[in-house]
N, C-alpha and C. Protein backbone atom coordinates (compact mmCIF):
# COMPACT_ATOMS: atom_id res chain seq x y z
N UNK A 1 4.41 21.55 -4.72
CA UNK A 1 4.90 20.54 -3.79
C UNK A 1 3.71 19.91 -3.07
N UNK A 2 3.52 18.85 -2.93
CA UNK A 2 2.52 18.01 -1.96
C UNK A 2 2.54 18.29 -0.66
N UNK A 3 1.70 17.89 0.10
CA UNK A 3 1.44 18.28 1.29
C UNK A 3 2.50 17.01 1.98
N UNK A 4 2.21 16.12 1.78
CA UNK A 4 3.22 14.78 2.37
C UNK A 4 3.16 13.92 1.90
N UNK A 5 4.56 13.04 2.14
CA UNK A 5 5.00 12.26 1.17
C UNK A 5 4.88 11.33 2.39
N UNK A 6 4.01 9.84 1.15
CA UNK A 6 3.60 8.81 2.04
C UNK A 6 3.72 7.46 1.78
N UNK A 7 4.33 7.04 2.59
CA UNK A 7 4.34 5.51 1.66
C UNK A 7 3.50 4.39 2.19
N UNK A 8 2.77 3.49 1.61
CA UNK A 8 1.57 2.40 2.07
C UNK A 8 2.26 1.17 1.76
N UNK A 9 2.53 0.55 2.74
CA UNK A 9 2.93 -1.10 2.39
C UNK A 9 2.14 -2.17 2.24
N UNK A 10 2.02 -3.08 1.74
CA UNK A 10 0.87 -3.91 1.77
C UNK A 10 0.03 -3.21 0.03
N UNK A 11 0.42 -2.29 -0.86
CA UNK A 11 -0.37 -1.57 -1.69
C UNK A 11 -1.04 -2.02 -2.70
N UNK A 12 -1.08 -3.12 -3.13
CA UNK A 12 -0.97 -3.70 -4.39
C UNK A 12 -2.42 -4.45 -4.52
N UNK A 13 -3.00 -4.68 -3.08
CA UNK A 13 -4.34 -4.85 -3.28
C UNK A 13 -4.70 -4.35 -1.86
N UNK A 14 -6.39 -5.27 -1.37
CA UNK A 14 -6.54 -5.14 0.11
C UNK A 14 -6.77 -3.29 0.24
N UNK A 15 -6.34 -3.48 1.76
CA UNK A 15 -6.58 -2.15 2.75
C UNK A 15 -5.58 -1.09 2.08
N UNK A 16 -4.36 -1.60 1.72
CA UNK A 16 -3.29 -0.81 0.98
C UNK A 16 -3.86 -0.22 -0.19
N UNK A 17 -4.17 -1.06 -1.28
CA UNK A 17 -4.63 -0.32 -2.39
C UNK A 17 -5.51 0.52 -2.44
N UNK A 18 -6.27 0.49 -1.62
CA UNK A 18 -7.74 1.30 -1.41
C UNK A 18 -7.45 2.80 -0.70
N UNK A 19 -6.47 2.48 0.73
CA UNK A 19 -6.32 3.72 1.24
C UNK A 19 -5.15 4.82 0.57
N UNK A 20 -4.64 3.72 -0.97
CA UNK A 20 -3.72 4.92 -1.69
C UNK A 20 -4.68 6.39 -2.33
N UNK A 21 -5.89 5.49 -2.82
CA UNK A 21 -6.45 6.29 -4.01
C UNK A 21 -6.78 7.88 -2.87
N UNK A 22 -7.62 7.81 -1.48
CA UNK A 22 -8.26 8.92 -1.23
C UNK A 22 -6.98 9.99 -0.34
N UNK A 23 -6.09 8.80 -0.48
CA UNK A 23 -4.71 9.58 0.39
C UNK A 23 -3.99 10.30 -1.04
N UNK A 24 -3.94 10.13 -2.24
CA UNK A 24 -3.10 10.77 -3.67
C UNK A 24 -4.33 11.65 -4.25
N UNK A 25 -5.69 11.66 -3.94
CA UNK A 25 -6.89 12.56 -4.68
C UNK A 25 -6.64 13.65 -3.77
N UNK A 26 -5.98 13.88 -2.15
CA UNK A 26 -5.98 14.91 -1.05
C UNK A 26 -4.75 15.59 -1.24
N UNK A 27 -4.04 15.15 -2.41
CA UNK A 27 -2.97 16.02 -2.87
C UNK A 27 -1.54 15.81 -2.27
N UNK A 28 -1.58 14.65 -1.92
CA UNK A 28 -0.49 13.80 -0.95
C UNK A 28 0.61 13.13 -2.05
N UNK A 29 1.78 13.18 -2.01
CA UNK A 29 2.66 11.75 -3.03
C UNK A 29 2.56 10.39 -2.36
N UNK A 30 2.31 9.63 -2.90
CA UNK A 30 2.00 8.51 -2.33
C UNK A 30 2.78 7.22 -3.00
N UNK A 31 3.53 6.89 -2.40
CA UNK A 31 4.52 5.44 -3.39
C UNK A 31 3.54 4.14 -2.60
N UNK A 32 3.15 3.36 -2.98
CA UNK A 32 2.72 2.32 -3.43
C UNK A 32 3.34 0.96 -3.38
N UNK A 33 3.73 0.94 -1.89
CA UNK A 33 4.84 -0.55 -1.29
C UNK A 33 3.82 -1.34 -1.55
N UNK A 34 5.09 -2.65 -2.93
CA UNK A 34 4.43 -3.73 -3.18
C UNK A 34 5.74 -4.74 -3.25
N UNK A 35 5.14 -5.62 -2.95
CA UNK A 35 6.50 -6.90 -2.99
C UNK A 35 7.48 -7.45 -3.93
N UNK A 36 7.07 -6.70 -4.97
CA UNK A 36 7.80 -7.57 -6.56
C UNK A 36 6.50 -6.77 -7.50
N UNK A 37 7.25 -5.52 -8.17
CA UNK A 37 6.80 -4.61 -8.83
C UNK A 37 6.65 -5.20 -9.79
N UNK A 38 8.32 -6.09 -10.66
CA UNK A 38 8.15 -6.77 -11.74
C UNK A 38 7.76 -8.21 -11.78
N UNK A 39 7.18 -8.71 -10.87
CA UNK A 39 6.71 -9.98 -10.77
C UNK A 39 5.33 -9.94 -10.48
N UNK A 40 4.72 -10.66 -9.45
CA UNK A 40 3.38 -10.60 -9.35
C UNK A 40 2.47 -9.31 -8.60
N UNK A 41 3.07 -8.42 -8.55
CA UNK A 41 2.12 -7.24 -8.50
C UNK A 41 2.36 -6.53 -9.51
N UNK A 42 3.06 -6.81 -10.73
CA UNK A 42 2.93 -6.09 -11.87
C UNK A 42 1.88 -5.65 -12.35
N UNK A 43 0.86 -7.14 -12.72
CA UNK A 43 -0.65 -5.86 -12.77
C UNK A 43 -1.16 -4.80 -11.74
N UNK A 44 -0.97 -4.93 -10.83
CA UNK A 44 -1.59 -3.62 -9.57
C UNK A 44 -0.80 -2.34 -9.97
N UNK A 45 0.84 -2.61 -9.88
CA UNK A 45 1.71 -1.64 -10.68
C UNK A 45 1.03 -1.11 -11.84
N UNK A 46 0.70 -1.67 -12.82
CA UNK A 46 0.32 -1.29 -14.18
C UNK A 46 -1.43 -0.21 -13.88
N UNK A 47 -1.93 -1.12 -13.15
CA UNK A 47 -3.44 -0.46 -12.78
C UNK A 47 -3.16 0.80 -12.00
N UNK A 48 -1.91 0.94 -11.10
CA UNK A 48 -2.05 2.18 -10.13
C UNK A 48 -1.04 3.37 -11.26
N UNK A 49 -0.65 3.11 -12.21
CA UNK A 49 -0.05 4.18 -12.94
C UNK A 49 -1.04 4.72 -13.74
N UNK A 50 -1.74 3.84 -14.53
CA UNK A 50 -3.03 4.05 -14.78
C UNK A 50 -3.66 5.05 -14.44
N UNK A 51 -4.17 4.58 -13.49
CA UNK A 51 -4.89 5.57 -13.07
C UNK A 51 -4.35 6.79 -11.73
N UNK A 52 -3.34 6.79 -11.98
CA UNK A 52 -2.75 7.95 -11.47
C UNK A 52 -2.37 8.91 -12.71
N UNK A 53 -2.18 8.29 -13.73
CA UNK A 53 -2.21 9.18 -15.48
C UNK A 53 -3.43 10.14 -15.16
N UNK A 54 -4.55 9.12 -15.53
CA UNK A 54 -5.72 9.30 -15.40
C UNK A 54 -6.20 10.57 -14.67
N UNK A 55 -5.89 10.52 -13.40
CA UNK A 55 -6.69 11.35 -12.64
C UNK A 55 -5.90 12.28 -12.15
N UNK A 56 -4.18 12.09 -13.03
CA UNK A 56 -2.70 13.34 -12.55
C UNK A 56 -2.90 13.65 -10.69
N UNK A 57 -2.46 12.05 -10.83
CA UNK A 57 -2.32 11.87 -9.24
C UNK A 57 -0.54 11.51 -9.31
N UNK A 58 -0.18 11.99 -7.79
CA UNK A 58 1.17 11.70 -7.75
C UNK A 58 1.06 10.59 -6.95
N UNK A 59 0.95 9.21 -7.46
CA UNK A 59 1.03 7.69 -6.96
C UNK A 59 1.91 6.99 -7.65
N UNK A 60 2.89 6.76 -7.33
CA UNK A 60 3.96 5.88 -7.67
C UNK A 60 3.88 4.19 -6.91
N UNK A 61 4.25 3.44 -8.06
CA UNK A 61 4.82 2.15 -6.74
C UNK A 61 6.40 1.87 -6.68
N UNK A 62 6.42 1.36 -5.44
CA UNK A 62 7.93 1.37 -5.02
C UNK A 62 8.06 -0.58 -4.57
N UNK A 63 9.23 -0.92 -5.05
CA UNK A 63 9.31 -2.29 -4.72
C UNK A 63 9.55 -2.38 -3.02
N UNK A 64 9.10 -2.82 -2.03
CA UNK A 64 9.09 -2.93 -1.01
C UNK A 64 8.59 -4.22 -0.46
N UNK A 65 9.47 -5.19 0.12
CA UNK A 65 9.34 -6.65 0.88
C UNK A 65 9.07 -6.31 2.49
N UNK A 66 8.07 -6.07 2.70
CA UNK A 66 8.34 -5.79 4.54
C UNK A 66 9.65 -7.23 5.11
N UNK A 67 9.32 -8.22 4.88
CA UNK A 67 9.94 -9.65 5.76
C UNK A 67 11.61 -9.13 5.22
N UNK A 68 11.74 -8.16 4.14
CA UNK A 68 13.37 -8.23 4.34
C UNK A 68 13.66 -6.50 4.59
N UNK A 69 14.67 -6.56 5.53
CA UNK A 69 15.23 -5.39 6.14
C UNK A 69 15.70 -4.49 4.35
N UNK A 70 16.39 -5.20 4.04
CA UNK A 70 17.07 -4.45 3.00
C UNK A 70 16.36 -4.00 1.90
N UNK A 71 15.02 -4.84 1.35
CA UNK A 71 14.39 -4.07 0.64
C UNK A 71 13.31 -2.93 1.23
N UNK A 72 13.48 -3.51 2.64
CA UNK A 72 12.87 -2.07 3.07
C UNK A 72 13.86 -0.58 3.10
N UNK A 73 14.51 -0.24 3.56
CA UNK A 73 16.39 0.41 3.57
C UNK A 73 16.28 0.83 1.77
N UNK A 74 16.03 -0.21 1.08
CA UNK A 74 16.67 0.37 -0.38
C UNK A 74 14.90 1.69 -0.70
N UNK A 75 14.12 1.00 -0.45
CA UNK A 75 12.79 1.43 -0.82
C UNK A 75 12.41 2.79 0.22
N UNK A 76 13.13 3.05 0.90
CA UNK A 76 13.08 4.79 1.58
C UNK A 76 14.14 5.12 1.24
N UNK A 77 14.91 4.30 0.85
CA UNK A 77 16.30 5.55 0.74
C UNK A 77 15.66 6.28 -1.16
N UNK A 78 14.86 5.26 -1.58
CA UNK A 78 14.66 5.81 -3.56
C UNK A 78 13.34 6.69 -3.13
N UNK A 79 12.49 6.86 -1.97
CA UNK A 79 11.62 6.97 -1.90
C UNK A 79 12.25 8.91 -1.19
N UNK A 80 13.09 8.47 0.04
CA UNK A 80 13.52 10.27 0.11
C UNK A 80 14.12 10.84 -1.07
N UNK A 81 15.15 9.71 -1.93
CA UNK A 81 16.35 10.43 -3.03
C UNK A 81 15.25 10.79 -4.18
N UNK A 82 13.83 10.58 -4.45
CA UNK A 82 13.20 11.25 -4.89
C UNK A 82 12.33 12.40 -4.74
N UNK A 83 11.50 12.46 -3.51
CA UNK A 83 11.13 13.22 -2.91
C UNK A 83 11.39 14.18 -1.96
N UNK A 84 12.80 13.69 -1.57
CA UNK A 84 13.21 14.31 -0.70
C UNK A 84 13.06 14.30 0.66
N UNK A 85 11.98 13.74 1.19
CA UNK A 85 11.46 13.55 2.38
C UNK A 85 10.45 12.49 2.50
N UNK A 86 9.91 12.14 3.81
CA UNK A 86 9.05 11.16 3.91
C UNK A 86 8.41 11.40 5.15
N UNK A 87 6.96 11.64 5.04
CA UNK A 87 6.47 12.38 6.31
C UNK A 87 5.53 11.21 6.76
N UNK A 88 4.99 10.47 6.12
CA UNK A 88 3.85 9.08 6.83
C UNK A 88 4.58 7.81 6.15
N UNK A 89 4.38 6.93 7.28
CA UNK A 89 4.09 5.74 6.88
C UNK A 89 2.84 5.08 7.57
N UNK A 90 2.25 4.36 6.49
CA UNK A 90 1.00 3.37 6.52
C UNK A 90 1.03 2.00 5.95
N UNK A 91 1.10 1.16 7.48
CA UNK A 91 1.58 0.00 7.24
C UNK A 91 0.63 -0.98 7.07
N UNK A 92 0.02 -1.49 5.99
CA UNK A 92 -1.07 -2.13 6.06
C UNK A 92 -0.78 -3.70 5.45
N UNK A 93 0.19 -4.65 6.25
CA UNK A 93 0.65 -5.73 5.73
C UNK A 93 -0.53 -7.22 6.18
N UNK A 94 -0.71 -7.79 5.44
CA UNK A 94 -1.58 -8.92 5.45
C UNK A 94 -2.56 -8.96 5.10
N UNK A 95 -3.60 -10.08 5.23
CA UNK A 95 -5.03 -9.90 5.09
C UNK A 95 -5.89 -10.31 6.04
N UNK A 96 -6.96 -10.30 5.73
CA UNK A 96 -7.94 -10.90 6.98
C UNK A 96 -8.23 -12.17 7.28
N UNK A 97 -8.86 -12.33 8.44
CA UNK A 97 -8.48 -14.34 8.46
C UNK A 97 -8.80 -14.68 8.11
N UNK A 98 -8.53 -16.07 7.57
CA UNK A 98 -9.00 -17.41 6.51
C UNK A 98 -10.29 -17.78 6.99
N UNK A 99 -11.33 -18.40 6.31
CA UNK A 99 -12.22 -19.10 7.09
C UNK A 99 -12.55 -20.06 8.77
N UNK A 100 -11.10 -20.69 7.95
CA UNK A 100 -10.63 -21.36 9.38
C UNK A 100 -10.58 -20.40 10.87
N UNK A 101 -9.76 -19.70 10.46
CA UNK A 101 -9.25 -18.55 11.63
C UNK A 101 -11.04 -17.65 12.20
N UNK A 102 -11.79 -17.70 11.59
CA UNK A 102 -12.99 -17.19 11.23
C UNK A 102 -13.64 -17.87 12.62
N UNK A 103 -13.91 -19.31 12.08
CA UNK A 103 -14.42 -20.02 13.05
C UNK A 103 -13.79 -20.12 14.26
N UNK A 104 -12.73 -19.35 14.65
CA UNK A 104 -12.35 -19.53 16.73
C UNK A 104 -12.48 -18.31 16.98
N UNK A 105 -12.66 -17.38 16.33
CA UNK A 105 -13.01 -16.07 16.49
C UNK A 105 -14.27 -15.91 17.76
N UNK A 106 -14.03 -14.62 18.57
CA UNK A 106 -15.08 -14.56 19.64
C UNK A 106 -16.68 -13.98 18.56
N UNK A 107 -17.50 -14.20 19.08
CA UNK A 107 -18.82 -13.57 18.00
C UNK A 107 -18.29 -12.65 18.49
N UNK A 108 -17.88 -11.52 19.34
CA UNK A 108 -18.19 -10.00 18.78
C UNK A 108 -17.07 -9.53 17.64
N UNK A 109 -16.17 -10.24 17.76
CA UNK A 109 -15.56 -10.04 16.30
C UNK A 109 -15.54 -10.57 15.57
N UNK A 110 -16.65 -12.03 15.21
CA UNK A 110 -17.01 -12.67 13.64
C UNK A 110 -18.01 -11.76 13.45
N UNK A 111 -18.60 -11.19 13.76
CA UNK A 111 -19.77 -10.04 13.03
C UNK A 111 -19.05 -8.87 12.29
N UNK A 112 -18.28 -8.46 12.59
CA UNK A 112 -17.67 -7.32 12.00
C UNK A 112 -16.69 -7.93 10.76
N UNK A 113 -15.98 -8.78 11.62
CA UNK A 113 -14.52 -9.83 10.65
C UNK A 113 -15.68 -10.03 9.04
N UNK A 114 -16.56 -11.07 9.44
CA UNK A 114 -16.86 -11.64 8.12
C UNK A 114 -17.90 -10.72 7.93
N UNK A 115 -18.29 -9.68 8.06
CA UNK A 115 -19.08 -8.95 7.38
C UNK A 115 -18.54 -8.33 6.22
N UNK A 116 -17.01 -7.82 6.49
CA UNK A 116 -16.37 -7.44 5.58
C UNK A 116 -15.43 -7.93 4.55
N UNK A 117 -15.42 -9.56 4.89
CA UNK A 117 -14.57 -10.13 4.41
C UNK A 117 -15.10 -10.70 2.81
């Protein structure tokens, strides 16, 4: 049994995809909230089974829309009726600001913002 069962929204690229891999290598289940499994995060889907084969990680993705209530509701209810439980959530929805948004930024946070961007 895993230590905890976790689900990351936002997963499919960004801050989400990244904080699945070292959260499923620590022996965690980790489902993989993405917006449209069979639509345009299908490749991220395809890449995170991959390499959850790969490295016999327990990383699943789960279809999950944060903006609608109900695919959130359907996506924990498949997410406990599999696991049984659900001990974290990690909500990592959006991305970082556009260029535009860049430029009204105070300097002590365009140094950090676009350093990483």
């Amino acid at each position: 049994m895993s230590k905890y069962v976790v689900v990351i929204t936002g997963a499919s690229s960004g801050s989400g995809a990244l904080s699945a891999t070292p959260i499923s290598k620590a022996g965690h289940t980790v489902y993989a909230g993405m917006r449209e499994v069979g639509g345009q995060d299908a490749k991220a889907v395809k890449e995170a089974e991959k390499f959850a084969r790969e490295e016999a990680l327990d990383l699943r993705a789960v279809e999950m829309d944060i903006l609608s209530q109900d695919s959130v509701d359907a996506a924990i209810a498949k997410i406990v009726d599999e696991a049984g439980r659900l001990n974290v959530v990690i909500h990592t929805p959006g991305t970082w600001p556009s260029v535009r948004q860049r430029r009204i930024l105070p300097n002590s946070l365009r140094s950090s913002t676009t350093s990483t961007c």
